[in-house]
C-alpha atoms as a PDB file:
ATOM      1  CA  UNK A   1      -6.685  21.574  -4.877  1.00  0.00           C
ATOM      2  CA  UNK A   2      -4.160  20.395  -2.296  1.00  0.00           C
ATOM      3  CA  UNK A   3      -2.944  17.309  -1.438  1.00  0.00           C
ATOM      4  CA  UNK A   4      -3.122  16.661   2.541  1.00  0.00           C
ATOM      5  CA  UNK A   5      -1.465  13.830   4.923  1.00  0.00           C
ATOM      6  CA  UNK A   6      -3.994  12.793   7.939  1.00  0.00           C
ATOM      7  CA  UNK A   7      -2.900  11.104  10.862  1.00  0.00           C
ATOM      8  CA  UNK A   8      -2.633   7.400   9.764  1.00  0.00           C
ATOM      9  CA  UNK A   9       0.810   8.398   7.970  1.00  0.00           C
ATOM     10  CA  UNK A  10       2.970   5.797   9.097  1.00  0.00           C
ATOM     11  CA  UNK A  11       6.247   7.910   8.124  1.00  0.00           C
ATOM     12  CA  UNK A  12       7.293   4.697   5.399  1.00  0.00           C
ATOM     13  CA  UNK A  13       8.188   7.628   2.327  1.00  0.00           C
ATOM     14  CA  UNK A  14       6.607   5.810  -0.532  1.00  0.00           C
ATOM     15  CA  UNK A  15       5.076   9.518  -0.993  1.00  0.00           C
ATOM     16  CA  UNK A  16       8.557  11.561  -0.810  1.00  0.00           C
ATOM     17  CA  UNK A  17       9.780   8.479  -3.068  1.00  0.00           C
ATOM     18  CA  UNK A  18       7.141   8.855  -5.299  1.00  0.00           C
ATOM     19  CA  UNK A  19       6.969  12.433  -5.614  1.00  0.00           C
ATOM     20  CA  UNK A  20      10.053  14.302  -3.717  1.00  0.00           C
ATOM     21  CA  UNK A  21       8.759  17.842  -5.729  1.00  0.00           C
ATOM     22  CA  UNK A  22       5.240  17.727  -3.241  1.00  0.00           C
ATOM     23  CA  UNK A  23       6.396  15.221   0.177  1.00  0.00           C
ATOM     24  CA  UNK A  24       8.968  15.209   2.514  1.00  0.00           C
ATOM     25  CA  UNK A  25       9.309  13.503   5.583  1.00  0.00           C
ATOM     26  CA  UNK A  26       9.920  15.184   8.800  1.00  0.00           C
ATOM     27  CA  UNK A  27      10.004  14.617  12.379  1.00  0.00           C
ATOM     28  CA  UNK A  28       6.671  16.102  14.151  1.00  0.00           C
ATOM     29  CA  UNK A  29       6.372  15.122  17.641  1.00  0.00           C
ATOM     30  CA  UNK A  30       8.500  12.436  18.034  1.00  0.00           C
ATOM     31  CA  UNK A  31       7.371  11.088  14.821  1.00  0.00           C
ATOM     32  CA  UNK A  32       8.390  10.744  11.475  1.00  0.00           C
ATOM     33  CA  UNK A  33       5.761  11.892   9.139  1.00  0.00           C
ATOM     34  CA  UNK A  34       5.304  13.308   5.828  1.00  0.00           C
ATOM     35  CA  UNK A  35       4.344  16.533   5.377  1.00  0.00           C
ATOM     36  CA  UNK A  36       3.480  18.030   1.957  1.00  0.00           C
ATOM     37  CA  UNK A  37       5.960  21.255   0.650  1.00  0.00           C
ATOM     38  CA  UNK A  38       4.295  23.961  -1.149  1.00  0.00           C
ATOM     39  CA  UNK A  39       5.027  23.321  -4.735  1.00  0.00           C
ATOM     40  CA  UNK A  40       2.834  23.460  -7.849  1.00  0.00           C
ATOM     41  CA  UNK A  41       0.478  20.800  -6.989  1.00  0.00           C
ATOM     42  CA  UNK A  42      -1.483  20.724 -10.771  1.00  0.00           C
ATOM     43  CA  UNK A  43       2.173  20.308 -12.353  1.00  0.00           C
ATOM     44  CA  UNK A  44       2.624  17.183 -10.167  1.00  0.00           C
ATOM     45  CA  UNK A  45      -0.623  15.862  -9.850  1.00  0.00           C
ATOM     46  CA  UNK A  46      -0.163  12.948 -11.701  1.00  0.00           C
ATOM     47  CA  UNK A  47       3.039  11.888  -9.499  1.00  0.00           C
ATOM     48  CA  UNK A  48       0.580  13.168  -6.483  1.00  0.00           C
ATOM     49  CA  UNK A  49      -2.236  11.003  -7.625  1.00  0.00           C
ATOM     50  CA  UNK A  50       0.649   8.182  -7.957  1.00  0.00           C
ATOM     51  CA  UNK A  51       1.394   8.867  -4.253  1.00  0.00           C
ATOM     52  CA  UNK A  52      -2.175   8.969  -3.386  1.00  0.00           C
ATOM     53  CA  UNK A  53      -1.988   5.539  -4.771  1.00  0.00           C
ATOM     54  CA  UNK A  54       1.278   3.846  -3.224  1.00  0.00           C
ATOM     55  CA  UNK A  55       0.306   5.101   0.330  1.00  0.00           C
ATOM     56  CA  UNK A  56       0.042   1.384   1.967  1.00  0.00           C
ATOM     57  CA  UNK A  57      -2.096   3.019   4.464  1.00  0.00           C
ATOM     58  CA  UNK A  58      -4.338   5.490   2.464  1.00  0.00           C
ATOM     59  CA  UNK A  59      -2.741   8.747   4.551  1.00  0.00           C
ATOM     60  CA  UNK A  60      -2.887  11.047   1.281  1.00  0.00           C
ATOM     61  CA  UNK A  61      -5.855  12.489   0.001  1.00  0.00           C
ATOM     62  CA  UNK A  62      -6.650  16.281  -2.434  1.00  0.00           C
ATOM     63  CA  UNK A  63      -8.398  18.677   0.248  1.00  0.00           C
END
């Protein structure tokens, strides 16, 4: 499983706050989004889970 960011990201970094190992914000077309880093997702999954969580507008989901 893999964590994915759909298009309601509002670019706040709760997620990259939450769990800097997995999300990082970045600048995709004129926006600032977060994107998620290749990492070892089932090591972080309970800080992913946590960021799954924070999102204020429910961007993060496991694929």
């Amino acid at each position: 499983m893999k964590p994915i960011v759909n298009d309601s990201c509002i670019g706040c970094g709760t997620c990259e706050a939450v769990c800097p190992e997995v999300f990082k914000m970045e600048d995709k077309d004129d926006r600032i989004i977060a994107v998620v880093q290749k990492a070892d997702y089932k090591t972080n999954k309970d800080k992913v889970d946590e960021a799954i969580t924070a999102c204020p507008v429910q961007a993060i989901s496991w694929e």
